[in-house]
Every structure is written in structure tokens, then in C-alpha cells.
PDB file of N, CA and C in Angstrom:
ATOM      1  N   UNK A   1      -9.511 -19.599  38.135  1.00  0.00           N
ATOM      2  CA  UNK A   1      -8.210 -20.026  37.674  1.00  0.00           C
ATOM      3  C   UNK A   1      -8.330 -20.785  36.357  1.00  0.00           C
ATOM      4  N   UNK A   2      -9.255 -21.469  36.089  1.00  0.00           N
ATOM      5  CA  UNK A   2      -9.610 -22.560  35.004  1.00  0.00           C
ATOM      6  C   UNK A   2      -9.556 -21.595  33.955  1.00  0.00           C
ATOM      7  N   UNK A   3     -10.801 -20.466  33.859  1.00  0.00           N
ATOM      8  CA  UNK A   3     -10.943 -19.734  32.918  1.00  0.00           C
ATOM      9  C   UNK A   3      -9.688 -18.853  32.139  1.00  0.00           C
ATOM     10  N   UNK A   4      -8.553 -18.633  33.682  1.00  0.00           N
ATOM     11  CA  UNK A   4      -7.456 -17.902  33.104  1.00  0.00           C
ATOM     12  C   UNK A   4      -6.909 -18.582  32.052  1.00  0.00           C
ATOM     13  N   UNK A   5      -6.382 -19.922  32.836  1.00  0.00           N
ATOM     14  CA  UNK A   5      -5.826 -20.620  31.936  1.00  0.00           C
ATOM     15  C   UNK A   5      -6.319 -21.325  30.929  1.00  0.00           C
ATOM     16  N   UNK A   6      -7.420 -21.300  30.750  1.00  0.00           N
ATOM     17  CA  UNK A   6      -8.180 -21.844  29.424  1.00  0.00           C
ATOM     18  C   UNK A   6      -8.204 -20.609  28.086  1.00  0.00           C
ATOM     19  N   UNK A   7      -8.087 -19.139  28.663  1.00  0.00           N
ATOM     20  CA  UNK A   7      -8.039 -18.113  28.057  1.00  0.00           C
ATOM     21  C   UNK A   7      -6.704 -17.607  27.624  1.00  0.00           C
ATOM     22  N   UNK A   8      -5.715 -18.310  28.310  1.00  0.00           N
ATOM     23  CA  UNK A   8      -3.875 -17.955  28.245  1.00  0.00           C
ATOM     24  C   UNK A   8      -3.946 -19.150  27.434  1.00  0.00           C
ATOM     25  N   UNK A   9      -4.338 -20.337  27.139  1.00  0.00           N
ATOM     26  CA  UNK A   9      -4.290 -21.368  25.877  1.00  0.00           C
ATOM     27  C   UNK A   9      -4.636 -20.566  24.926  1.00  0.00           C
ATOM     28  N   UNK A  10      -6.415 -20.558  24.911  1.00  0.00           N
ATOM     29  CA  UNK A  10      -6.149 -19.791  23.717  1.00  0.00           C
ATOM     30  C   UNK A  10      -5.566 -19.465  23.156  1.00  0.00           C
ATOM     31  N   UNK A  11      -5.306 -17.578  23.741  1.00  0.00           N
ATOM     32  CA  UNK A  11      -4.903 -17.021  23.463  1.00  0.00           C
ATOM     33  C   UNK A  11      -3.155 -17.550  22.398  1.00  0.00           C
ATOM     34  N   UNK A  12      -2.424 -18.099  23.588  1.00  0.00           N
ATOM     35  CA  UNK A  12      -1.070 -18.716  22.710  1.00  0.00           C
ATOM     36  C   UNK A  12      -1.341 -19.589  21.468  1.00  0.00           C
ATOM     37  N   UNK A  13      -2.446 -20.091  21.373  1.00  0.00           N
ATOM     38  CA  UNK A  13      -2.617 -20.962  20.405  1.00  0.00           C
ATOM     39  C   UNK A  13      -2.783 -20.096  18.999  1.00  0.00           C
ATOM     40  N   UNK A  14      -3.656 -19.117  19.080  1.00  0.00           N
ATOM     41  CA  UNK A  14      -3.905 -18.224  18.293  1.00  0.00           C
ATOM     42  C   UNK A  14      -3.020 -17.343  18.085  1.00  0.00           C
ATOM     43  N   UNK A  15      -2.567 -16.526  18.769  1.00  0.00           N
ATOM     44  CA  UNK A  15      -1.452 -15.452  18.351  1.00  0.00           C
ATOM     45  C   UNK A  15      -0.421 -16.490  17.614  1.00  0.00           C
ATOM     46  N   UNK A  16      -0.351 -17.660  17.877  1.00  0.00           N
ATOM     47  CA  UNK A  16       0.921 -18.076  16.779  1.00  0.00           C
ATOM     48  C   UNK A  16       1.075 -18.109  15.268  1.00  0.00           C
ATOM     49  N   UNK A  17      -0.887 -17.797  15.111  1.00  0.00           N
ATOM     50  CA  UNK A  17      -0.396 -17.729  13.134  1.00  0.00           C
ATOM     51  C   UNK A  17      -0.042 -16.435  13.151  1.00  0.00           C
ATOM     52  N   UNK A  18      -0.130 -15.302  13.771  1.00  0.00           N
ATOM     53  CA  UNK A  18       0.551 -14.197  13.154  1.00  0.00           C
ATOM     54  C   UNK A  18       2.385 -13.759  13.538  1.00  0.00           C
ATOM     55  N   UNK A  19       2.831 -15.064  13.734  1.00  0.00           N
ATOM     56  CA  UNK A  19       4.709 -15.173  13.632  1.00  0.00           C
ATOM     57  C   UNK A  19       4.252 -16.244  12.937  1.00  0.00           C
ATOM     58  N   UNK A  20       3.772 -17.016  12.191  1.00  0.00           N
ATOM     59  CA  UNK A  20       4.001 -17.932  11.574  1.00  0.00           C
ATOM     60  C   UNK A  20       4.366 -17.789  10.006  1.00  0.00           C
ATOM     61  N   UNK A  21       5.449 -18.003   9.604  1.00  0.00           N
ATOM     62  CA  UNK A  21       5.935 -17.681   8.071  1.00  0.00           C
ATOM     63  C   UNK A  21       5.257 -19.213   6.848  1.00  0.00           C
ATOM     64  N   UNK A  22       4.450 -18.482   5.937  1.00  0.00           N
ATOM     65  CA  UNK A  22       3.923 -19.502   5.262  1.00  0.00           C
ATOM     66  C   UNK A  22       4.703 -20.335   4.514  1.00  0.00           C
ATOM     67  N   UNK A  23       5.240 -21.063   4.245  1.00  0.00           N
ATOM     68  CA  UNK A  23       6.282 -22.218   3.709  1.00  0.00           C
ATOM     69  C   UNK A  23       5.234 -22.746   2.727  1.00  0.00           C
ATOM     70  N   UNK A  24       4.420 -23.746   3.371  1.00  0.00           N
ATOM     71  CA  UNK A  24       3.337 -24.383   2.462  1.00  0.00           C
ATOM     72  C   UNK A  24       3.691 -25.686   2.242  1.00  0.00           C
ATOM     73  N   UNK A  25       4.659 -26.113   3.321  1.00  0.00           N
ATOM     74  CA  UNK A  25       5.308 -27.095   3.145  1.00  0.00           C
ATOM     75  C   UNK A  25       4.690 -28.017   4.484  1.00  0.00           C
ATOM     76  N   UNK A  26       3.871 -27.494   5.354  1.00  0.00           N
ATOM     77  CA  UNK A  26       3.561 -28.464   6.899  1.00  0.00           C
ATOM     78  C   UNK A  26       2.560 -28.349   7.246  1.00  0.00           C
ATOM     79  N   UNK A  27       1.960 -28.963   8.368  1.00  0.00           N
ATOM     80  CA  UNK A  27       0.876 -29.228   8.960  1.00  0.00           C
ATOM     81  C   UNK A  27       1.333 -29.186  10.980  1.00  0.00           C
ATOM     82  N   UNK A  28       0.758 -28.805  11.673  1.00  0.00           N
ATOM     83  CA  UNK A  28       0.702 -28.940  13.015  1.00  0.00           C
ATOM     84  C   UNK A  28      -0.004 -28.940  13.624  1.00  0.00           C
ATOM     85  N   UNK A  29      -0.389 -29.906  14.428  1.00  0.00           N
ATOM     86  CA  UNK A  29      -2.035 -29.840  15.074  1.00  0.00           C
ATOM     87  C   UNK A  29      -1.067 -30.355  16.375  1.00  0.00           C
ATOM     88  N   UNK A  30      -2.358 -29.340  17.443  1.00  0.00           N
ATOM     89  CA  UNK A  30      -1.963 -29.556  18.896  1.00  0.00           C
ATOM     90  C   UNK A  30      -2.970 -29.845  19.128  1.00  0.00           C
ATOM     91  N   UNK A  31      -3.377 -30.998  20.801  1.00  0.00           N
ATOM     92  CA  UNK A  31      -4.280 -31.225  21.108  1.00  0.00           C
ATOM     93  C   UNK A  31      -3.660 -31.173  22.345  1.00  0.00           C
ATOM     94  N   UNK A  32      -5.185 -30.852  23.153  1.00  0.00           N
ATOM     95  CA  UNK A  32      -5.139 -30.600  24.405  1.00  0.00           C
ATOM     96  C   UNK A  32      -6.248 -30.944  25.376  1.00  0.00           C
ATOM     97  N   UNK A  33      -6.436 -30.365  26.684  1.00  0.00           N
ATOM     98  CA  UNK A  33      -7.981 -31.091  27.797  1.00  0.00           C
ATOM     99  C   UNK A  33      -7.501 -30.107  28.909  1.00  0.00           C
ATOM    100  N   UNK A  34      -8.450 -29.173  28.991  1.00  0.00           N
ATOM    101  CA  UNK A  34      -8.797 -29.003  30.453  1.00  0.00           C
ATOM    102  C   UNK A  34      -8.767 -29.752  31.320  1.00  0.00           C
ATOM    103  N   UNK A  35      -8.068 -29.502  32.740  1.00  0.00           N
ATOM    104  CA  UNK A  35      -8.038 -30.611  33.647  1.00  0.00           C
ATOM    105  C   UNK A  35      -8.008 -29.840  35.320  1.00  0.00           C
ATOM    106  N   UNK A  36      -8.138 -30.423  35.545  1.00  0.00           N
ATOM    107  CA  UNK A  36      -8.832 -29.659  37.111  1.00  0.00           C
ATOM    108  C   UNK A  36      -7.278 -29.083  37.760  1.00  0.00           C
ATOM    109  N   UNK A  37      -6.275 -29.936  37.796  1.00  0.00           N
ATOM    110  CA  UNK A  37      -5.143 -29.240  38.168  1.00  0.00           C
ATOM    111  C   UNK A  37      -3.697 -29.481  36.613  1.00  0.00           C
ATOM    112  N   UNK A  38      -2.921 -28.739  36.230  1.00  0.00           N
ATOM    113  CA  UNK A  38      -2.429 -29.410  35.374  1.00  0.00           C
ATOM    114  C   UNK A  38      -0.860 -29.753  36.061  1.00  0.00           C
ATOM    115  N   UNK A  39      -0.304 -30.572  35.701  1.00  0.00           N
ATOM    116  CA  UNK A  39       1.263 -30.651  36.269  1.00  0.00           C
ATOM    117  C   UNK A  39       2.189 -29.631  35.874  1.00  0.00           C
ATOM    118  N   UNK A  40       3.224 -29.604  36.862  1.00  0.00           N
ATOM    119  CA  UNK A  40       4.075 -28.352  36.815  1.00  0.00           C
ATOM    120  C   UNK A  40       5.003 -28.828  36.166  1.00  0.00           C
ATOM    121  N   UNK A  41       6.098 -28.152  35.998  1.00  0.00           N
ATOM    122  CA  UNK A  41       7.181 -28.620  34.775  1.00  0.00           C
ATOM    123  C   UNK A  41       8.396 -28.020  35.822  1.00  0.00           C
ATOM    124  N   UNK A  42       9.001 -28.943  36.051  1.00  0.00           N
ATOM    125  CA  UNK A  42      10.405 -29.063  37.348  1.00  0.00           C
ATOM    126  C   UNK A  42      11.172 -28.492  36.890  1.00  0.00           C
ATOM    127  N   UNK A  43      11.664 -27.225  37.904  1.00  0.00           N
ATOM    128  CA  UNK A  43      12.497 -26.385  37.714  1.00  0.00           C
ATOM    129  C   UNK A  43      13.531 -26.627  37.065  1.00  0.00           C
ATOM    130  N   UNK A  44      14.317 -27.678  37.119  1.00  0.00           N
ATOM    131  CA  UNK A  44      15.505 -28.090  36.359  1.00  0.00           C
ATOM    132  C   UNK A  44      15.623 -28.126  35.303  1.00  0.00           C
ATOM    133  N   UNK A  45      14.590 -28.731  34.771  1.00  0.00           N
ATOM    134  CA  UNK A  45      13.781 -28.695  33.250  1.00  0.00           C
ATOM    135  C   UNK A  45      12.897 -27.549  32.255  1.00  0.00           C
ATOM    136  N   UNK A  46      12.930 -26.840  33.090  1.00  0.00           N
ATOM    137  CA  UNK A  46      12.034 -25.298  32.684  1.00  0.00           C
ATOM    138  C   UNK A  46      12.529 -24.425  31.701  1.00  0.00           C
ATOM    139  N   UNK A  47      13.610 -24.295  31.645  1.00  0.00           N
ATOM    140  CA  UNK A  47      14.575 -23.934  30.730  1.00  0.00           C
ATOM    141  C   UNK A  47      15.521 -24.125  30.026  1.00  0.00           C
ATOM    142  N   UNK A  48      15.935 -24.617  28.748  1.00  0.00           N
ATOM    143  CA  UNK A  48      16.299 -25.514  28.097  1.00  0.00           C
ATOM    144  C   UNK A  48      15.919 -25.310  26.995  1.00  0.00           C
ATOM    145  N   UNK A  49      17.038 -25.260  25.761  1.00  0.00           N
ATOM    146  CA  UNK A  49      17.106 -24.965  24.254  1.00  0.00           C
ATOM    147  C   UNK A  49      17.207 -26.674  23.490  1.00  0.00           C
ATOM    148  N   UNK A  50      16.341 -26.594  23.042  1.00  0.00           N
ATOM    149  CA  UNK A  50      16.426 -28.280  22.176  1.00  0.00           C
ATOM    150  C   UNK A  50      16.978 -27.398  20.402  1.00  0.00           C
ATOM    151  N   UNK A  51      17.808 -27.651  20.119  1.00  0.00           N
ATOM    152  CA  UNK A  51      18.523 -27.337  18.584  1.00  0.00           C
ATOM    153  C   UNK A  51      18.061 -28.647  17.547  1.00  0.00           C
ATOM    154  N   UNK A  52      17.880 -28.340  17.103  1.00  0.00           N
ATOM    155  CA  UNK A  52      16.874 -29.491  15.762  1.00  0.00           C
ATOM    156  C   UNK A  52      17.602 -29.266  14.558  1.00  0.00           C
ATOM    157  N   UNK A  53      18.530 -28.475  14.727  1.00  0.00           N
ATOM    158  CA  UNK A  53      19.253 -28.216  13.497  1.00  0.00           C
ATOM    159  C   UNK A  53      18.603 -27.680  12.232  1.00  0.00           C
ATOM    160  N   UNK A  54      19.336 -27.793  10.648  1.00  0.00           N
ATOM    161  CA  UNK A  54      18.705 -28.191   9.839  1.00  0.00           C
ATOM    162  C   UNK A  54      18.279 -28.841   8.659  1.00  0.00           C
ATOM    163  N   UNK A  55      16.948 -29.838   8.526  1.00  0.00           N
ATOM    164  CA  UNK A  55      16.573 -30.822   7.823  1.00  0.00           C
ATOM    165  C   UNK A  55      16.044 -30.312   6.714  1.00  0.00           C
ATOM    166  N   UNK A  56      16.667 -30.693   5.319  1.00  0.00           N
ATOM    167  CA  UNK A  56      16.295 -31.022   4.174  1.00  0.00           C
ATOM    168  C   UNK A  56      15.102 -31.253   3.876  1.00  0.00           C
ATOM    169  N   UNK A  57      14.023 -30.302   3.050  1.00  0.00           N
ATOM    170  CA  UNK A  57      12.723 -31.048   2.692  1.00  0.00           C
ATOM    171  C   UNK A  57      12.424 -32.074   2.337  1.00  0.00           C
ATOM    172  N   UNK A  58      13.957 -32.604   1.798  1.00  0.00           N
ATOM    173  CA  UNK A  58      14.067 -33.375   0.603  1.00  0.00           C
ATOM    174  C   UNK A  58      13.550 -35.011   1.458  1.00  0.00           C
ATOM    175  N   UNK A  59      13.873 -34.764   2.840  1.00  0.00           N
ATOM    176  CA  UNK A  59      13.813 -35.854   3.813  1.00  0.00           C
ATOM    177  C   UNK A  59      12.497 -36.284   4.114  1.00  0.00           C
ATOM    178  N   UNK A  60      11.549 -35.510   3.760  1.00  0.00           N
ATOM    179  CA  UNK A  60       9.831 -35.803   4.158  1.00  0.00           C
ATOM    180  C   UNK A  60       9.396 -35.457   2.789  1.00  0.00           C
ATOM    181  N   UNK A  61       9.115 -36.804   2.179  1.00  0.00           N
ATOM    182  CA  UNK A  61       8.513 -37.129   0.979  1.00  0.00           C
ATOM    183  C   UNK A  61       7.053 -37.399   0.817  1.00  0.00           C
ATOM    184  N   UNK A  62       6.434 -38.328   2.217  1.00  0.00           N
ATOM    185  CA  UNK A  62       5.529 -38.949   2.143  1.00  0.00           C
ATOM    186  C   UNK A  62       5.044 -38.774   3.777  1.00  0.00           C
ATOM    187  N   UNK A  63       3.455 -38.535   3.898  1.00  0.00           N
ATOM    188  CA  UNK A  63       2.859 -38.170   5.290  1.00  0.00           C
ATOM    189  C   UNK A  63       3.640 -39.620   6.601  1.00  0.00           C
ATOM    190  N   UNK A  64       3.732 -38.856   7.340  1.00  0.00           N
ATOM    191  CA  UNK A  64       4.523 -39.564   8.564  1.00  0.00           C
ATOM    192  C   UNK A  64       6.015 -39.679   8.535  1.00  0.00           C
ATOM    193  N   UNK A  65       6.850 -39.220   7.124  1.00  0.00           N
ATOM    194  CA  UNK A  65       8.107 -39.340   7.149  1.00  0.00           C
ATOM    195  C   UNK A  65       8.667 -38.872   8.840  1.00  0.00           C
ATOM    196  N   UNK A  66      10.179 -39.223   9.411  1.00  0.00           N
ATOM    197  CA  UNK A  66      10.555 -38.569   9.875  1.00  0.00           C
ATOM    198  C   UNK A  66      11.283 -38.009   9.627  1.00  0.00           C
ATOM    199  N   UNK A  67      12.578 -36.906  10.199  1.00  0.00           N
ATOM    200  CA  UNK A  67      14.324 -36.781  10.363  1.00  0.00           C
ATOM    201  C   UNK A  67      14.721 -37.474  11.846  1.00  0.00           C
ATOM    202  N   UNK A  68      16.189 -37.360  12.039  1.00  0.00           N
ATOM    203  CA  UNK A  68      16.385 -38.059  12.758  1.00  0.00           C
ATOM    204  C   UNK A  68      16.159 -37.672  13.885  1.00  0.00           C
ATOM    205  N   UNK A  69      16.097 -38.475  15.277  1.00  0.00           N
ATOM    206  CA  UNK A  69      15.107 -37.893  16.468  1.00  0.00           C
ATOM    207  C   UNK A  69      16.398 -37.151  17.217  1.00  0.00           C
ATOM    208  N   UNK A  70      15.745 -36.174  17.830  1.00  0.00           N
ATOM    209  CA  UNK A  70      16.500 -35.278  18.859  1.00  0.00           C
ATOM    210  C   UNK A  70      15.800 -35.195  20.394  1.00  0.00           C
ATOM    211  N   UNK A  71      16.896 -36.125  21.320  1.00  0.00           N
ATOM    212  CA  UNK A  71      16.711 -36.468  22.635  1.00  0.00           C
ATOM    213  C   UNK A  71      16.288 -35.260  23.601  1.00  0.00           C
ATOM    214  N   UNK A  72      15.364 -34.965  24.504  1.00  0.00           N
ATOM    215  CA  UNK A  72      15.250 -34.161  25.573  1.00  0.00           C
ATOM    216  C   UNK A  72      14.148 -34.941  26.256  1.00  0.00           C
ATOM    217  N   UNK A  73      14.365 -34.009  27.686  1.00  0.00           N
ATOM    218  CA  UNK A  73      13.717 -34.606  28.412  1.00  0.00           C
ATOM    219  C   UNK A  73      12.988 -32.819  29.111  1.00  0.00           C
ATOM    220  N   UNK A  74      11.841 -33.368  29.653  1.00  0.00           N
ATOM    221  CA  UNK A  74      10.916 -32.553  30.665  1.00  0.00           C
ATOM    222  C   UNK A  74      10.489 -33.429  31.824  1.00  0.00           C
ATOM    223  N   UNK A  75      11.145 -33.065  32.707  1.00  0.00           N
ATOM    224  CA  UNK A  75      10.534 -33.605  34.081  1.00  0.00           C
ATOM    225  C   UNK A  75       9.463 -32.476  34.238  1.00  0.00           C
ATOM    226  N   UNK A  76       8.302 -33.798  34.610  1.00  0.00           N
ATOM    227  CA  UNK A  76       7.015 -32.671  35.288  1.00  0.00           C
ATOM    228  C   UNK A  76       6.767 -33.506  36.636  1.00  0.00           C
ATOM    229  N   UNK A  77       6.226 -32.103  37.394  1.00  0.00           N
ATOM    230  CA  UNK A  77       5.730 -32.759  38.752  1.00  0.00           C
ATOM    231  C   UNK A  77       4.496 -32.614  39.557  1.00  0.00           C
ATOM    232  N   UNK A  78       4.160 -33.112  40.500  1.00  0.00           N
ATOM    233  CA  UNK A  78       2.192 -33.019  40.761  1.00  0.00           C
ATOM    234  C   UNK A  78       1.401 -33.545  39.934  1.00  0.00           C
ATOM    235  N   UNK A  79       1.621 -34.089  38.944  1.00  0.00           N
ATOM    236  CA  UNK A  79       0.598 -34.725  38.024  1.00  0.00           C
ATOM    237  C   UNK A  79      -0.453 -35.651  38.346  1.00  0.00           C
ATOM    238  N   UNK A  80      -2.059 -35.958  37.866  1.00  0.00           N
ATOM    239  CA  UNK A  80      -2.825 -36.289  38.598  1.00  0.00           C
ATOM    240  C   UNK A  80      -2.778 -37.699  37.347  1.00  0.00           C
ATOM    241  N   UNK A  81      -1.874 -38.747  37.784  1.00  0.00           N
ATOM    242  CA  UNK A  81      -1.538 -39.907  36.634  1.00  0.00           C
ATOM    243  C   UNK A  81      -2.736 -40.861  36.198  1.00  0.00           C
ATOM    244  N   UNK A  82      -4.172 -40.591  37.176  1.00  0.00           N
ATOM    245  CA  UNK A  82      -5.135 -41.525  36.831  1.00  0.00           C
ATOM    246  C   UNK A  82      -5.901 -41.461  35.434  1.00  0.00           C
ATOM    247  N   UNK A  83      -5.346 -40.004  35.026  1.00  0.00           N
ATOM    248  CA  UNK A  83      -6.504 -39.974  33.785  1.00  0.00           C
ATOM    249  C   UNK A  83      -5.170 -40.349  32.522  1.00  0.00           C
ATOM    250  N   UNK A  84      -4.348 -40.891  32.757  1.00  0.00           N
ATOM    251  CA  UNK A  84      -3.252 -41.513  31.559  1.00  0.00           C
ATOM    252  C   UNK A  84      -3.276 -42.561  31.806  1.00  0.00           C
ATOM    253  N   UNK A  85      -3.429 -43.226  32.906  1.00  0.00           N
ATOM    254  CA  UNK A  85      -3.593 -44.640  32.954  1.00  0.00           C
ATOM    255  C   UNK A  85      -4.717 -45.196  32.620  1.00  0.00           C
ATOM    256  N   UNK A  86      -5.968 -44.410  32.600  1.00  0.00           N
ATOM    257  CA  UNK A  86      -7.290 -44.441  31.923  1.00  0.00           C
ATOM    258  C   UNK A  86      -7.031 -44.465  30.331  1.00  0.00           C
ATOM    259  N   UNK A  87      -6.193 -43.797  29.646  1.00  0.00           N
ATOM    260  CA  UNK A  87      -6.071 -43.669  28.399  1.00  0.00           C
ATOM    261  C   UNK A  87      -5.141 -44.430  27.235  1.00  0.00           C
ATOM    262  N   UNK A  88      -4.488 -45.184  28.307  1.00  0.00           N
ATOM    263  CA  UNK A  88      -3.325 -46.162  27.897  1.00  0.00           C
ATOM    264  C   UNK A  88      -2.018 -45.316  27.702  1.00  0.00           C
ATOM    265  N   UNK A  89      -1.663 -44.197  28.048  1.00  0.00           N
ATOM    266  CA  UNK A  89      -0.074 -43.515  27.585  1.00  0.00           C
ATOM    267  C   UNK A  89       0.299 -43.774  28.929  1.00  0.00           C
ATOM    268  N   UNK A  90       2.189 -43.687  29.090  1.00  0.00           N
ATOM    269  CA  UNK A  90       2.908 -44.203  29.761  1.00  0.00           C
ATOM    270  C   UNK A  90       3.605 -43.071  30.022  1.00  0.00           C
ATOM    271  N   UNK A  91       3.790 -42.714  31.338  1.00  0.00           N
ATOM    272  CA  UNK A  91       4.552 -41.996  32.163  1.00  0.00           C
ATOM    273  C   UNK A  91       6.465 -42.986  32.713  1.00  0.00           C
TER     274      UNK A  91
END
């Protein structure tokens, strides 16, 4: 099971530069960890369009700029919370 899903990461991680349109304007880095079980993402929450609208380049001048934030939520469930409380992030 590990391997599937370590191979279905991949895989999504990679197939995304070829839909990716070059702008030349951004940066995106994902990070991630294998983990023995990962949490599920609650049905209620599973599906769901977040609209971000759209922001002006003109608005990110300087590294870390933001635009303004757009609220959602993901309930996840089964999560194994000891290795975030090991790391200092907050559930």
C-alpha cells in the first residue's frame, strides 16, 4: 500500500509540469512525508471549489507578499496527531 501511494505522489507531483503554463512570474514548492497511515479527508469536505478570484501581479512586488486571504476549511479524520505535536504545528 505504501509503495502505491508513494508512486500515486509521485506520479501527481510530476505530471503537473506538463499542464503547467509558463508565466515566469512564481515559484511552488510542496513538501511532504511518508507516514505509516495518512488521514482521510471527511466526506463533507471532499468536495468543494475554493474561487481565489483574480489578483493583480501588480500586488506581489517583493518575496512573501500576499493577496487577500480566502477562507476554507478541510476537515480530516483518523489522523495519527503525535507526529504534529512532535513538530510544533497545531491541529
Amino acid at each position: 500500500m505504501k509503495k502505491v501511494l508513494f508512486a500515486l505522489s509521485a506520479l501527481a507531483l510530476t505530471s503537473t509540469s506538463v499542464f503547467a503554463a509558463d508565466a515566469g512570474d512564481g515559484t511552488v514548492k510542496f513538501t511532504g512525508e511518508i507516514v505509516d497511515a495518512a488521514c482521510v479527508v471527511s466526506p463533507d469536505t471532499q468536495k468543494q471549489e475554493v474561487v481565489l478570484g483574480q489578483v493583480n501581479k501588480s500586488v506581489f512586488t517583493a518575496m512573501g507578499d500576499k493577496s487577500t486571504a480566502t477562507p476554507f476549511k478541510i476537515k480530516l479524520e483518523n489522523c495519527d496527531i503525535s507526529h504534529f505535536q512532535k513538530c510544533g504545528n497545531q491541529l
